[in-house]
Structure formats: C-alpha cells, structure tokens
PDB file of N, CA and C in Angstrom:
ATOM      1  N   UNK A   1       0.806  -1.200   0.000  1.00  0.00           N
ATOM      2  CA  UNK A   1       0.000   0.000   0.000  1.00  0.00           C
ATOM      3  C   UNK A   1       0.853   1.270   0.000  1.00  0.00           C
ATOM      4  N   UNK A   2       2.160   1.227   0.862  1.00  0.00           N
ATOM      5  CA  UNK A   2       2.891   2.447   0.726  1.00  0.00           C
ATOM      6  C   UNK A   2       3.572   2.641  -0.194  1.00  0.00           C
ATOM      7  N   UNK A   3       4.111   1.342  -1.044  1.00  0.00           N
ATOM      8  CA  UNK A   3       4.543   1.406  -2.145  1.00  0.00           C
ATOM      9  C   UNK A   3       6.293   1.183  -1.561  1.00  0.00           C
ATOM     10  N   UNK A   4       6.350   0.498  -0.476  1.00  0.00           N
ATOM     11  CA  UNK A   4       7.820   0.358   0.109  1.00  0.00           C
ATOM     12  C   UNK A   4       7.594  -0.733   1.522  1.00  0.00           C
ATOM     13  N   UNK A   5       8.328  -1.565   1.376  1.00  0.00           N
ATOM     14  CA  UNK A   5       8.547  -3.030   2.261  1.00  0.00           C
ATOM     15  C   UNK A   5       8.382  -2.665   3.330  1.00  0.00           C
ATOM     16  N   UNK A   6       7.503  -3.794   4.268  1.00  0.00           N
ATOM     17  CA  UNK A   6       7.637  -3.814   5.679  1.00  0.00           C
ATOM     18  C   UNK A   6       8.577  -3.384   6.489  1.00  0.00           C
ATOM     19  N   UNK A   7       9.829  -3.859   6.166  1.00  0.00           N
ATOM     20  CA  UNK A   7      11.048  -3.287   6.627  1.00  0.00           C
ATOM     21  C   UNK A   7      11.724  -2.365   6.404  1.00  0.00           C
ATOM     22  N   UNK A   8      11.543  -2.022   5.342  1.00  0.00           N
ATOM     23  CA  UNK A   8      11.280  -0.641   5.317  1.00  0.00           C
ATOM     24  C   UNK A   8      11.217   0.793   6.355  1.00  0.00           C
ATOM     25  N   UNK A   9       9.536  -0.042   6.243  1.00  0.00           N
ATOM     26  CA  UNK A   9       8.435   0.886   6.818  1.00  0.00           C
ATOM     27  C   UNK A   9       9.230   0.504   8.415  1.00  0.00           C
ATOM     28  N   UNK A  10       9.546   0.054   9.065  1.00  0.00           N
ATOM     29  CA  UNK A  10      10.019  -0.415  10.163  1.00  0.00           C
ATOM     30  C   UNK A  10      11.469   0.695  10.354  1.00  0.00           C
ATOM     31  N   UNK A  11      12.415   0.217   9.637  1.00  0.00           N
ATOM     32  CA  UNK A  11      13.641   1.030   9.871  1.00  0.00           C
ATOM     33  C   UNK A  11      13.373   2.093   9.710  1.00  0.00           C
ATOM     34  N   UNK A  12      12.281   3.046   8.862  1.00  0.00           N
ATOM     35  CA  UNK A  12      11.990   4.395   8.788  1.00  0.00           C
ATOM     36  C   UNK A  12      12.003   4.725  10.248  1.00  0.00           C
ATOM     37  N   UNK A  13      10.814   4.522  10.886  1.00  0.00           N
ATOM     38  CA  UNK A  13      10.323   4.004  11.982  1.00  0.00           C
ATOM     39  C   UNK A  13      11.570   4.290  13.509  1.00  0.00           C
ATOM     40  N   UNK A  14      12.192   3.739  13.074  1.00  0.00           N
ATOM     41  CA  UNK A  14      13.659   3.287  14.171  1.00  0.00           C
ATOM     42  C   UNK A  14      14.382   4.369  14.177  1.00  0.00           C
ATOM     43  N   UNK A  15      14.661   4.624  12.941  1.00  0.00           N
ATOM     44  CA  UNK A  15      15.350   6.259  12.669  1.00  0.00           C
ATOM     45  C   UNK A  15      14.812   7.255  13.038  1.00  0.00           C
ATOM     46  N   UNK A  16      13.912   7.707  12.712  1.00  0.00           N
ATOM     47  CA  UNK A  16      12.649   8.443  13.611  1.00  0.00           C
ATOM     48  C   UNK A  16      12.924   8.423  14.783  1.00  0.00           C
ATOM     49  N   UNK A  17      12.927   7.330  15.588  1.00  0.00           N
ATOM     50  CA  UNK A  17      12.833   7.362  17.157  1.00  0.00           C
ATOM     51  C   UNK A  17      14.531   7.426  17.439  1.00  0.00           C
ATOM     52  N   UNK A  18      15.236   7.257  16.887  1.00  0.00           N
ATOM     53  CA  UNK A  18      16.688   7.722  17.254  1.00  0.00           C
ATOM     54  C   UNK A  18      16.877   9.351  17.090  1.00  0.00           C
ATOM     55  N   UNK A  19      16.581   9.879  16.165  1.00  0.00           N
ATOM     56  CA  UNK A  19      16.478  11.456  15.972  1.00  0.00           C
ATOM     57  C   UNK A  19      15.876  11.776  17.261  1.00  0.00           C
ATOM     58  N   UNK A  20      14.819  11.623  17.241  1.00  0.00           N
ATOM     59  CA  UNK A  20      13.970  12.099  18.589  1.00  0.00           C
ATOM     60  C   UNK A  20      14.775  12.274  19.868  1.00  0.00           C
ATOM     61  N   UNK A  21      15.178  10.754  19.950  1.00  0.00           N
ATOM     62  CA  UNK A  21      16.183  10.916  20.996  1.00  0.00           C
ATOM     63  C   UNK A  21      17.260  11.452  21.369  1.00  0.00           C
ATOM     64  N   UNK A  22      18.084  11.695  20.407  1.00  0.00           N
ATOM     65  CA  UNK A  22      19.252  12.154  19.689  1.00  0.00           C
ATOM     66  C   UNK A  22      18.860  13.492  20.535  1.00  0.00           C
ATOM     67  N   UNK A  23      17.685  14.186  19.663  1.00  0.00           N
ATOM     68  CA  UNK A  23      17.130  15.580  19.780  1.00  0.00           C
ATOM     69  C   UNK A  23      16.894  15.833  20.927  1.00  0.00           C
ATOM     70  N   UNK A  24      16.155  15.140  21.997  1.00  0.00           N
ATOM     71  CA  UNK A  24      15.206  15.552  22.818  1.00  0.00           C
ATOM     72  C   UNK A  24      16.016  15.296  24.410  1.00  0.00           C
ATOM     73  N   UNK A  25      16.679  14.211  24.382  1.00  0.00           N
ATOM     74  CA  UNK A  25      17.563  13.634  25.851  1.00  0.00           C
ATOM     75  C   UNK A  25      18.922  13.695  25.854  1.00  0.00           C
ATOM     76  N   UNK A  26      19.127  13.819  27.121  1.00  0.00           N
ATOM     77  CA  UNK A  26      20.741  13.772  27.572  1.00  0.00           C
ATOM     78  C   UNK A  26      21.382  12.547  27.365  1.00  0.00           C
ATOM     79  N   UNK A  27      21.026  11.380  26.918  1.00  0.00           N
ATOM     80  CA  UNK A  27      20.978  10.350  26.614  1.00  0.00           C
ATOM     81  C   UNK A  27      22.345   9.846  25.857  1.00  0.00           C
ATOM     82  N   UNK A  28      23.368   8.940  26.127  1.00  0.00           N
ATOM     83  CA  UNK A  28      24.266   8.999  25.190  1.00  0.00           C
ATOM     84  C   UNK A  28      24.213   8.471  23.987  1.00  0.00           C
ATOM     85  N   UNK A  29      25.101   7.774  23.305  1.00  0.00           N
ATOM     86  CA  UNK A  29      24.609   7.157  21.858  1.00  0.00           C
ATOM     87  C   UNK A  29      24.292   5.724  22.106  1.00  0.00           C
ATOM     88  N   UNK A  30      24.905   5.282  23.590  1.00  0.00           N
ATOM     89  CA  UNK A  30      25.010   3.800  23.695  1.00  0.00           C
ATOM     90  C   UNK A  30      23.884   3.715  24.529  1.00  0.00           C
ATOM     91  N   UNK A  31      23.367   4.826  25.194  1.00  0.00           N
ATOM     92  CA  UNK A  31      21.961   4.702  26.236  1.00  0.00           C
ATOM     93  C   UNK A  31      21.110   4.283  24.796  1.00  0.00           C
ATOM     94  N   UNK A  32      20.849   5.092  23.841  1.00  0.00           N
ATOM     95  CA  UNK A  32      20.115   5.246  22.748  1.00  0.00           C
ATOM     96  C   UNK A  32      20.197   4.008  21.933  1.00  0.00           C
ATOM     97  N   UNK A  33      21.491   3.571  21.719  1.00  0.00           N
ATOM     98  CA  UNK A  33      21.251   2.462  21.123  1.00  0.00           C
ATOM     99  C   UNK A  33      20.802   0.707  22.058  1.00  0.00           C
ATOM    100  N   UNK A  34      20.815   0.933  22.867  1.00  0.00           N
ATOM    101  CA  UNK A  34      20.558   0.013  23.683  1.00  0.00           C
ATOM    102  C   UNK A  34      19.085   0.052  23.661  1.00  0.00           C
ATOM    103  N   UNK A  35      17.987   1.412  23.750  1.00  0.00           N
ATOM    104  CA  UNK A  35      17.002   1.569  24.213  1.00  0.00           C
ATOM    105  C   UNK A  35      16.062   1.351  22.719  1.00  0.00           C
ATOM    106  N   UNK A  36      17.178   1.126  22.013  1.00  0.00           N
ATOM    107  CA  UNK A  36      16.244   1.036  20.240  1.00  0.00           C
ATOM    108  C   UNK A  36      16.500  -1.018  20.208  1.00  0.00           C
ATOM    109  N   UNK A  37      17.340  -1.652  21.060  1.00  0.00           N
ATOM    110  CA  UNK A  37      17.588  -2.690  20.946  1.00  0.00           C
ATOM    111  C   UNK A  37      18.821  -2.849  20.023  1.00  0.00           C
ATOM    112  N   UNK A  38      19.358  -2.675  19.524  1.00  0.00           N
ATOM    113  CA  UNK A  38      20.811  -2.353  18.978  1.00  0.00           C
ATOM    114  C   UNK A  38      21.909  -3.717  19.707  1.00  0.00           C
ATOM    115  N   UNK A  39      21.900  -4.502  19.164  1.00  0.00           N
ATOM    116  CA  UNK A  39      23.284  -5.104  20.187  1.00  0.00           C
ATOM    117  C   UNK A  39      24.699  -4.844  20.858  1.00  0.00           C
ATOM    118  N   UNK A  40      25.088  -3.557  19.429  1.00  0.00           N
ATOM    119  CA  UNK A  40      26.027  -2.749  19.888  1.00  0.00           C
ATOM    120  C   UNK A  40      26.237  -1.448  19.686  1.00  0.00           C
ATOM    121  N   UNK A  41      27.062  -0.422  20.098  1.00  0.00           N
ATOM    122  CA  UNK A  41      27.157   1.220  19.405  1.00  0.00           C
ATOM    123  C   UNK A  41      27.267   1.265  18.056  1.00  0.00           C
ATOM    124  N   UNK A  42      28.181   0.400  17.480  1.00  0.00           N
ATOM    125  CA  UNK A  42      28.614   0.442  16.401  1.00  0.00           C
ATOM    126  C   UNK A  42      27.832  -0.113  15.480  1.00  0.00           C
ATOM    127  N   UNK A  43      26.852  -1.067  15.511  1.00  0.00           N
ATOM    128  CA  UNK A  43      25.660  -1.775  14.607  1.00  0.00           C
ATOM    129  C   UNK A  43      25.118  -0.448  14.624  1.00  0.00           C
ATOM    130  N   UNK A  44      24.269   0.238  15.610  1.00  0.00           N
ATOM    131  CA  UNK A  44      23.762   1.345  15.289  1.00  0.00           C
ATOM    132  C   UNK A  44      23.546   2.359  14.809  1.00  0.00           C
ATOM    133  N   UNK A  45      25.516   2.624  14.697  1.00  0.00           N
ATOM    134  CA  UNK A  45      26.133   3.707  13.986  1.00  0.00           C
ATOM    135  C   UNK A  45      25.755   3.344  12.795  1.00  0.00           C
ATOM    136  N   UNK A  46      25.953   2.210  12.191  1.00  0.00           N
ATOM    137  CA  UNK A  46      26.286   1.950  10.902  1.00  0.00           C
ATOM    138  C   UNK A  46      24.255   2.370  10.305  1.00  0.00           C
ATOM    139  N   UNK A  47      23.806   1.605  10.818  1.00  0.00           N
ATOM    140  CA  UNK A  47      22.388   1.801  10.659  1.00  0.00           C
ATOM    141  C   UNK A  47      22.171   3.340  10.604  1.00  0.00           C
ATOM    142  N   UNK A  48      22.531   3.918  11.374  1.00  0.00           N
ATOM    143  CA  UNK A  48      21.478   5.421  11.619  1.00  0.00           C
ATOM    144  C   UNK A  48      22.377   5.829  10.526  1.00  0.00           C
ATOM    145  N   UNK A  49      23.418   5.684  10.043  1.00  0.00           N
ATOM    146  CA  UNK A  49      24.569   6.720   8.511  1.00  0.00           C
ATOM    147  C   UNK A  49      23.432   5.892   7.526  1.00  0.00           C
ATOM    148  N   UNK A  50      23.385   4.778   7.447  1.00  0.00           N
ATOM    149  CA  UNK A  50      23.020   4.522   6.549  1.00  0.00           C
ATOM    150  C   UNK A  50      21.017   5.135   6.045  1.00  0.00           C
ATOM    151  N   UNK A  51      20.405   5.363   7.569  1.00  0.00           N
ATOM    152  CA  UNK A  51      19.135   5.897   7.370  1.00  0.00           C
ATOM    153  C   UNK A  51      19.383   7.101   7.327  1.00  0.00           C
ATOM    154  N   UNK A  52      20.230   7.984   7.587  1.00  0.00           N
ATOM    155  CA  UNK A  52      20.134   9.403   7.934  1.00  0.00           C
ATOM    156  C   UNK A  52      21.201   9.973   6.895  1.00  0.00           C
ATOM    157  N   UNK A  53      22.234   9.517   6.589  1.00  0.00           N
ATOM    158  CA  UNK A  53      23.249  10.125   5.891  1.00  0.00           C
ATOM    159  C   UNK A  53      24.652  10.607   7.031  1.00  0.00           C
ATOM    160  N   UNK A  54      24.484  10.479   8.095  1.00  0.00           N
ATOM    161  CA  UNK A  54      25.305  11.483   9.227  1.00  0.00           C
ATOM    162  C   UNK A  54      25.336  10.105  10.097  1.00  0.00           C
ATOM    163  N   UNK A  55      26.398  10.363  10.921  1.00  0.00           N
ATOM    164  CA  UNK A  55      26.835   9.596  12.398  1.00  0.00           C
ATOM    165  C   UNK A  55      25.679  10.210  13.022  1.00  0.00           C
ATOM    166  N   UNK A  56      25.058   9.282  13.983  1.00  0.00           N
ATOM    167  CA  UNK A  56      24.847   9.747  15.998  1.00  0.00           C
ATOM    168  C   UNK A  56      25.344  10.661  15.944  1.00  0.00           C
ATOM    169  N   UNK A  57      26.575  10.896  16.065  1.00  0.00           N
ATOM    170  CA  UNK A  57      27.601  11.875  17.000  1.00  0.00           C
ATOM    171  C   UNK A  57      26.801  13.432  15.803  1.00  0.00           C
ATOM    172  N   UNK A  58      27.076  13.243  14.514  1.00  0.00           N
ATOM    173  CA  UNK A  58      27.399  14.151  13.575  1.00  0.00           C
ATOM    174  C   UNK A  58      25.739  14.633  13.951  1.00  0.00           C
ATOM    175  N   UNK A  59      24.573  13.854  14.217  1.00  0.00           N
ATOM    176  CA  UNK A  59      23.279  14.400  13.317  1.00  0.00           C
ATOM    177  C   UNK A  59      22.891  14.863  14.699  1.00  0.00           C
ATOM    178  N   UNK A  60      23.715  14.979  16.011  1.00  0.00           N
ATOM    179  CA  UNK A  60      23.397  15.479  17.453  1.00  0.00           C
ATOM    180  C   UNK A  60      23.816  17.247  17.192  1.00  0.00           C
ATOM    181  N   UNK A  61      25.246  17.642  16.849  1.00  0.00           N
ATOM    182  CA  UNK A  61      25.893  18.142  16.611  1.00  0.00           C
ATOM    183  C   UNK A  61      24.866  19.230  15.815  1.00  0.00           C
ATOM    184  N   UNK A  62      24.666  19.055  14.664  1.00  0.00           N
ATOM    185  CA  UNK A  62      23.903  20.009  13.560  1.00  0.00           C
ATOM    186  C   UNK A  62      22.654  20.563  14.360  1.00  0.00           C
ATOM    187  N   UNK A  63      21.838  19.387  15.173  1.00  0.00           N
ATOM    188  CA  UNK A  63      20.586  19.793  15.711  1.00  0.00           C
ATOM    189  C   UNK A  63      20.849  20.600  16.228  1.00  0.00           C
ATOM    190  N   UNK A  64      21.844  20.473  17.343  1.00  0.00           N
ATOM    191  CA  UNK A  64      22.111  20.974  18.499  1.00  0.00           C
ATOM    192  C   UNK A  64      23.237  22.171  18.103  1.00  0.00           C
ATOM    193  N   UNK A  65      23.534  22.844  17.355  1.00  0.00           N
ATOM    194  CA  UNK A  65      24.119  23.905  16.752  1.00  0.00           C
ATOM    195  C   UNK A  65      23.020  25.281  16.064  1.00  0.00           C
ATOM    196  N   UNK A  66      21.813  24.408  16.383  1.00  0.00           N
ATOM    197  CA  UNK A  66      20.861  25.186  15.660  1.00  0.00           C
ATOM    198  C   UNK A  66      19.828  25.968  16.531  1.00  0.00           C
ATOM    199  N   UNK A  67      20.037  25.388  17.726  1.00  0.00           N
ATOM    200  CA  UNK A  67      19.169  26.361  18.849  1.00  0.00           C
ATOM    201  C   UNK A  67      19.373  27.198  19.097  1.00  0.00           C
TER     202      UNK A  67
END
C-alpha cells in the first residue's frame, strides 16, 4: 500500500525514534542504542549513517548547533 517493504516501513520508523532521541535527551549514543535494541554502538552507527546520511555523534551536533 505504501509502495515500500515492511522493513522498510520499520527502519523508517527506528530512525525516527533515534532522531527524537538524539534531539530531545541527555541520553548517550550507547543509552540510545541500547534503548532502540541495537546489540552494539557500532551496529547502530552503521544503521542510523546509513538511514540518515550522518553519524549519531554528527546528526546530534547540527541539531544541536541550531538552537
């Protein structure tokens, strides 16, 4: 119906709620990735560059340069 895979629609989803977090808490990258289920920092990393274009570290940075 959306015209894009379950999983997809899922990792959209995940990324979303990492931004949020990213954005919104004092939270580190490994609190964050733990709390998305992540097994490690670095699985996560790789995931959120690959949904977002930017590191954790990098897409905290821009937000947070902008207030």
């Amino acid at each position: 119906m959306l015209g894009i895979s379950a999983g997809e629609v899922i990792r959209n989803r995940i990324a979303l709620e990492a931004k949020r977090l990213l954005i919104n808490n004092d939270l580190s990258i490994s609190e964050i990735a733990g709390q998305l289920n992540f097994a490690d920092n670095s699985y996560f990393t790789k995931f959120f560059k690959k949904q977002a274009g930017l590191t954790p570290e990098e897409f905290r940075k821009t937000t947070n340069s902008h207030e």
